[in-house]
Protein backbone atom coordinates (compact mmCIF):
# COMPACT_ATOMS: atom_id res chain seq x y z
CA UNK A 1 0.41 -6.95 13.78
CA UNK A 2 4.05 -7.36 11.73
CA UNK A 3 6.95 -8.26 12.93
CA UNK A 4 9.83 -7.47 10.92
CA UNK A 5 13.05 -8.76 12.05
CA UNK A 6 16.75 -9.25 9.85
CA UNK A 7 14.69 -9.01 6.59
CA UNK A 8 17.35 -9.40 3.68
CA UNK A 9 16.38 -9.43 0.16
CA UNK A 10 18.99 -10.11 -2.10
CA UNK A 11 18.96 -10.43 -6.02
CA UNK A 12 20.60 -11.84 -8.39
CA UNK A 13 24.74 -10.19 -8.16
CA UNK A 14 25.06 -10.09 -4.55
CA UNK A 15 22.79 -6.47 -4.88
CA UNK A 16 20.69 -6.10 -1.33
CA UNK A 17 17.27 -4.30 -1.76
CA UNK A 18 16.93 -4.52 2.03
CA UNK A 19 19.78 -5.29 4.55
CA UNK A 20 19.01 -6.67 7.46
CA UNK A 21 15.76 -4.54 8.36
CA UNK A 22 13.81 -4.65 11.54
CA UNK A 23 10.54 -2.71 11.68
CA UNK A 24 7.41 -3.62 13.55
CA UNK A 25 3.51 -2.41 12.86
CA UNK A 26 1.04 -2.37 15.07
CA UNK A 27 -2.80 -3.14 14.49
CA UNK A 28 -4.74 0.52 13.45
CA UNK A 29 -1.18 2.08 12.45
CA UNK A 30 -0.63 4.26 9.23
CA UNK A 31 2.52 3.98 8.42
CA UNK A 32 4.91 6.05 5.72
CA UNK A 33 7.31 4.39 3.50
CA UNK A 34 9.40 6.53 2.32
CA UNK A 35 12.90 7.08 0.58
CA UNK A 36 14.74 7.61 -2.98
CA UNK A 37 14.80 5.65 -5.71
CA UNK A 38 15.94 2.11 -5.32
CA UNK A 39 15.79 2.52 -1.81
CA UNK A 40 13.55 -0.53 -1.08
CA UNK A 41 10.31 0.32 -0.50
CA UNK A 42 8.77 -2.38 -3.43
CA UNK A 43 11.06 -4.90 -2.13
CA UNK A 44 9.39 -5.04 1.24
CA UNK A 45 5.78 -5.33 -0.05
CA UNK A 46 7.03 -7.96 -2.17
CA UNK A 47 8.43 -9.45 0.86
CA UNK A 48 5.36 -9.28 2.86
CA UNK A 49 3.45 -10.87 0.87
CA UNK A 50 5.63 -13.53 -0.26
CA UNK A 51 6.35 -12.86 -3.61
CA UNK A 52 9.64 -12.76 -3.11
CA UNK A 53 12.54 -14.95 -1.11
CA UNK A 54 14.11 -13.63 1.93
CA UNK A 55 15.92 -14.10 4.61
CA UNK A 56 15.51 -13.58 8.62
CA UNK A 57 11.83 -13.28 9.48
CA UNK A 58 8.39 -11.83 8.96
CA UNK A 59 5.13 -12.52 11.48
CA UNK A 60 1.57 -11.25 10.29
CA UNK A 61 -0.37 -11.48 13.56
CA UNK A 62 2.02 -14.43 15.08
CA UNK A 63 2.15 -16.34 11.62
CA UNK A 64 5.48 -16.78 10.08
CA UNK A 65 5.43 -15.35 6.42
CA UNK A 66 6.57 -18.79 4.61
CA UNK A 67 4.74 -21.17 1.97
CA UNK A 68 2.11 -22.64 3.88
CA UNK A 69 0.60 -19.60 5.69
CA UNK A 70 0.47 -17.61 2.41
CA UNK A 71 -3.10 -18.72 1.81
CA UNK A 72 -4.05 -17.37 4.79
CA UNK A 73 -1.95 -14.53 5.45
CA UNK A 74 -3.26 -13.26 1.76
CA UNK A 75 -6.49 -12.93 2.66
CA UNK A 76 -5.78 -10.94 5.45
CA UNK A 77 -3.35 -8.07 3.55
CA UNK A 78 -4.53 -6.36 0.22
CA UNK A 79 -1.90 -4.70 -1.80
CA UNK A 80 -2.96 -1.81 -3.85
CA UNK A 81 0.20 -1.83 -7.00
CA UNK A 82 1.57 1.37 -8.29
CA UNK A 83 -0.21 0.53 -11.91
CA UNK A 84 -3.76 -0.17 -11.57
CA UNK A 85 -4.11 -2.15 -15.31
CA UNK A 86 -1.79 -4.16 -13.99
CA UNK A 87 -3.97 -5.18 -11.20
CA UNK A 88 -7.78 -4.86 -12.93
CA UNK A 89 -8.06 -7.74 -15.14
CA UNK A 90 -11.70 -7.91 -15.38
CA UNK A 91 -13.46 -6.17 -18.06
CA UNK A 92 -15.40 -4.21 -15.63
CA UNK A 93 -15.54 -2.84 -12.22
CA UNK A 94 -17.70 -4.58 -10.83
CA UNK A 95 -16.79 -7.99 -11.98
CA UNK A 96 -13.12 -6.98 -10.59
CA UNK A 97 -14.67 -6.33 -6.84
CA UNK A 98 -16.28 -9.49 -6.60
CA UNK A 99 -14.51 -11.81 -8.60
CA UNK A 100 -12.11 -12.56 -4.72
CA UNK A 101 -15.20 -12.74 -2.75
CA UNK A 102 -16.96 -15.05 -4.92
CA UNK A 103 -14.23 -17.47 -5.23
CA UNK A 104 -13.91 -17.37 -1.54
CA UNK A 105 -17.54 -18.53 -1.57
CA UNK A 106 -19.65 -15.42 -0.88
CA UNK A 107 -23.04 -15.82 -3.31
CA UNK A 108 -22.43 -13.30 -5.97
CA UNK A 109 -25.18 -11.54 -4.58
CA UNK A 110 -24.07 -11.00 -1.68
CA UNK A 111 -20.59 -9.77 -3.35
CA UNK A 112 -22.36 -6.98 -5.31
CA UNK A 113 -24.81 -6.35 -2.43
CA UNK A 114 -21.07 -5.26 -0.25
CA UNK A 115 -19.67 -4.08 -3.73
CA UNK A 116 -22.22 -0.96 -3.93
CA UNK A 117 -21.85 -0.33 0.02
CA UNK A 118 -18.41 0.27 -0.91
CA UNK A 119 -18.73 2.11 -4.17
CA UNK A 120 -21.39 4.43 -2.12
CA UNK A 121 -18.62 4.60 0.87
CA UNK A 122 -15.93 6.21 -2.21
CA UNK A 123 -18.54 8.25 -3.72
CA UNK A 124 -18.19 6.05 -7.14
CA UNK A 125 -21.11 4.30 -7.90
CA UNK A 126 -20.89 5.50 -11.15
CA UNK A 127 -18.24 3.31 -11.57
CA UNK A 128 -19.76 0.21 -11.16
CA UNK A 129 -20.78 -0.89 -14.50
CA UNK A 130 -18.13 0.78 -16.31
CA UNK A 131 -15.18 -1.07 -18.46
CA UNK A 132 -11.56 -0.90 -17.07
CA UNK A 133 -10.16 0.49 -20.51
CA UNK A 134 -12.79 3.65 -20.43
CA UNK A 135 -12.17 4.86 -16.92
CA UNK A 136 -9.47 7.08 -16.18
CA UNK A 137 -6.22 6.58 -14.22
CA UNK A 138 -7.83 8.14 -11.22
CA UNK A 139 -10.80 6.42 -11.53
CA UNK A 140 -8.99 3.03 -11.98
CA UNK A 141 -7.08 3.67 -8.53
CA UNK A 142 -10.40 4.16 -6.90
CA UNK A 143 -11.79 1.45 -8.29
CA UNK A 144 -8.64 -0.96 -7.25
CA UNK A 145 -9.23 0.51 -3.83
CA UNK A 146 -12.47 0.00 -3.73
CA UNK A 147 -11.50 -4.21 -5.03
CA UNK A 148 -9.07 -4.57 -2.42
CA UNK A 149 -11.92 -3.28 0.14
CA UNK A 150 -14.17 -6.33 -1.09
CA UNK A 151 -11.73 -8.83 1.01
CA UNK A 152 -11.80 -6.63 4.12
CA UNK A 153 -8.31 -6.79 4.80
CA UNK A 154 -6.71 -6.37 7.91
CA UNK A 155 -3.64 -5.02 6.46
CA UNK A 156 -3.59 -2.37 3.24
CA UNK A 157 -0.40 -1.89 1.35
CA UNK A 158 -0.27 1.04 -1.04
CA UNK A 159 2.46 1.78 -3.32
CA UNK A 160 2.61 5.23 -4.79
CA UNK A 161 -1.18 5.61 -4.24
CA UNK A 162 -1.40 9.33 -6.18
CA UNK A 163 1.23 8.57 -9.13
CA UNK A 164 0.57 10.46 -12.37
CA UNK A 165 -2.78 11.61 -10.99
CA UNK A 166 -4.02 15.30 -11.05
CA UNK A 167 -4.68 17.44 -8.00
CA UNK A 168 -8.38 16.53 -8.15
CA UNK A 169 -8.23 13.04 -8.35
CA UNK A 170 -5.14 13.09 -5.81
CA UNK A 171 -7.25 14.57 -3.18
CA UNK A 172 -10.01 11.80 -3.90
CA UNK A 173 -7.50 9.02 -3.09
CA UNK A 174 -6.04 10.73 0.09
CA UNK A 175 -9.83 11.04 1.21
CA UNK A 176 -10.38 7.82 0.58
CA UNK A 177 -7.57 6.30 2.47
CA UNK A 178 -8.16 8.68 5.59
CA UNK A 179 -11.79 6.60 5.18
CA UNK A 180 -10.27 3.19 5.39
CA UNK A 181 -9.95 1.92 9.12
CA UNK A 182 -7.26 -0.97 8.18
CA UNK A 183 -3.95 -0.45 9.10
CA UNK A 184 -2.03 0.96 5.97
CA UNK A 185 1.18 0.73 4.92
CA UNK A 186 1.66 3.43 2.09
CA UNK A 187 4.97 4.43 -0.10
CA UNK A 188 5.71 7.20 -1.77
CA UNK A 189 7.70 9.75 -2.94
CA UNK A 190 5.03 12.40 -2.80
CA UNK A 191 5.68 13.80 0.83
CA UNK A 192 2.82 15.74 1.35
CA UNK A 193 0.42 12.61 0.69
CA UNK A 194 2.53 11.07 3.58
CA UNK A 195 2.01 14.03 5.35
CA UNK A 196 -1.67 14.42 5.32
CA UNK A 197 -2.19 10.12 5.89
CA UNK A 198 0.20 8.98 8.02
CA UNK A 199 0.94 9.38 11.83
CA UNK A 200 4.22 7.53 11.30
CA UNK A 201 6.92 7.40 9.17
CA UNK A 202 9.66 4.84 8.24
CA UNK A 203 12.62 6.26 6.25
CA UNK A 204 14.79 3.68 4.30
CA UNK A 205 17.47 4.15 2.33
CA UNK A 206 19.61 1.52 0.38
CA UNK A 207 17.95 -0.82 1.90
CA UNK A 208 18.34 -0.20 6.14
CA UNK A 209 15.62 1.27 7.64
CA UNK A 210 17.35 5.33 8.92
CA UNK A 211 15.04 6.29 11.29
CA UNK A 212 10.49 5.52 12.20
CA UNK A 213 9.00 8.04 14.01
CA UNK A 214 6.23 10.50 14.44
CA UNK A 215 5.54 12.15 11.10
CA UNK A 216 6.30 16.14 12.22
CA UNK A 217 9.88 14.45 13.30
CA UNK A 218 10.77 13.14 10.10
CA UNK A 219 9.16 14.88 7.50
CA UNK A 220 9.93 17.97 8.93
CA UNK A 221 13.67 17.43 9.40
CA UNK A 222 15.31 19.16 6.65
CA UNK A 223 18.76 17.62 7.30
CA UNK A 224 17.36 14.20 7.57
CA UNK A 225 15.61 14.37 4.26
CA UNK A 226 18.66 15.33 2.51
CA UNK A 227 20.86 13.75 3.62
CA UNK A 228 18.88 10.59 2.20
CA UNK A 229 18.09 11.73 -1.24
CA UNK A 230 14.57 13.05 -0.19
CA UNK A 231 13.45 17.02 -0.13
CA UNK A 232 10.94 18.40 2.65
CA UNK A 233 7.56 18.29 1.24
CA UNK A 234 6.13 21.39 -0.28
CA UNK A 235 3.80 22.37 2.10
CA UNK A 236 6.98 22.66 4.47
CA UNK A 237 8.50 25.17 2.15
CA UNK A 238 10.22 21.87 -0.24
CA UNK A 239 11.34 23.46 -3.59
């Protein structure tokens, strides 16, 4: 489904996020990101969806990630962003789920007839008429899942899905990404969330791509882990 082959990004003073990286996912995978700091996890998502220049080359389902597929590819990938108020603009919920399908053409209807199917699906329809600025930071990264859900994307990015949320709310979004039958791409530093979504794991560090494997190969590998800044999760006796 990707195709990932000598992806560079480079910014401004010669610095590399990614060097050269070849990586390849395949239609129903879950995939971990993971690695330190600065490692260039955010780089690639920006990458794959265009919204930033590279070089070498990146197919979404034999289409070349340049200018003129963007349209299309876009509507195929949804990316849920680390900060949720910086992707809710709306003042509520629901007018954030359907605002994409509407101006795609879907009656508006229709959009909030597929909006509560997948406010039900999450378990929060209680959400639905509620404004963006009175929810909750957990409640705001269900309801951006649940808005990225309205385009039925193929492809779901997540970056640092269960940031600054508590245990409660953390388990919520791990359920609800077990739920999702896209493939997924998710990042993050929080091992055990890799753990418990992903059968595969890609570990990067300053921007080359160490090792993709099964997930009990990498995340289990003590030596690995440190070696590249990272710790074995806690529920593999991490400190």
């Amino acid at each position: 489904m990707i195709d990932i082959r000598g992806l560079t990004v480079e910014y401004d003073g010669g610095i590399k996020a990614l060097d050269s990286i070849d990586l390849t996912v395949n239609e129903g995978d879950s995939l971990g990101l993971i690695g330190a700091n600065g490692a260039g996890k955010s780089s690639l998502f920006r990458a794959l969806t265009g919204l930033t220049a590279f070089t070498g080359s990146i197919k979404f389902n034999g289409l070349d990630v340049i200018k003129k597929n963007l349209p299309s590819i876009r509507q195929d990938i949804g990316y849920v962003i680390q900060e949720s108020d910086d992707q809710m603009f709306m003042p509520k919920v629901i007018e954030d789920m359907i605002f994409g399908p509407v101006n795609y053409g879907t009656s508006k209807e229709d959009a909030v007839k597929k909006a509560d199917e997948i406010l039900k699906k999450l378990e929060i329809s209680h959400l639905k008429d509620r404004y963006n600025h009175k929810i909750s930071g957990g409640e705001k990264k269900m309801a951006a899942i649940a808005t990225i859900l309205m385009m039925k994307p193929k492809v779901i990015l997540f970056d640092e899905p269960t940031s600054s949320l508590d245990p409660h709310n953390r388990r919520t979004v791990i359920n609800a990404i077990n739920g999702i039958d896209s493939t997924k791409i998710i990042a993050s530093h929080d091992l055990d969330l890799i753990y418990d979504t992903c059968g595969k794991v890609a570990l990067i560090n300053r921007g080359r791509i160490v090792k993709v494997g099964d997930r009990d190969e990498i995340l289990r590998d003590r030596e690995l882990l440190e070696s590249n800044g990272l710790e074995l999760p806690l529920s593999m006796g991490g400190r």
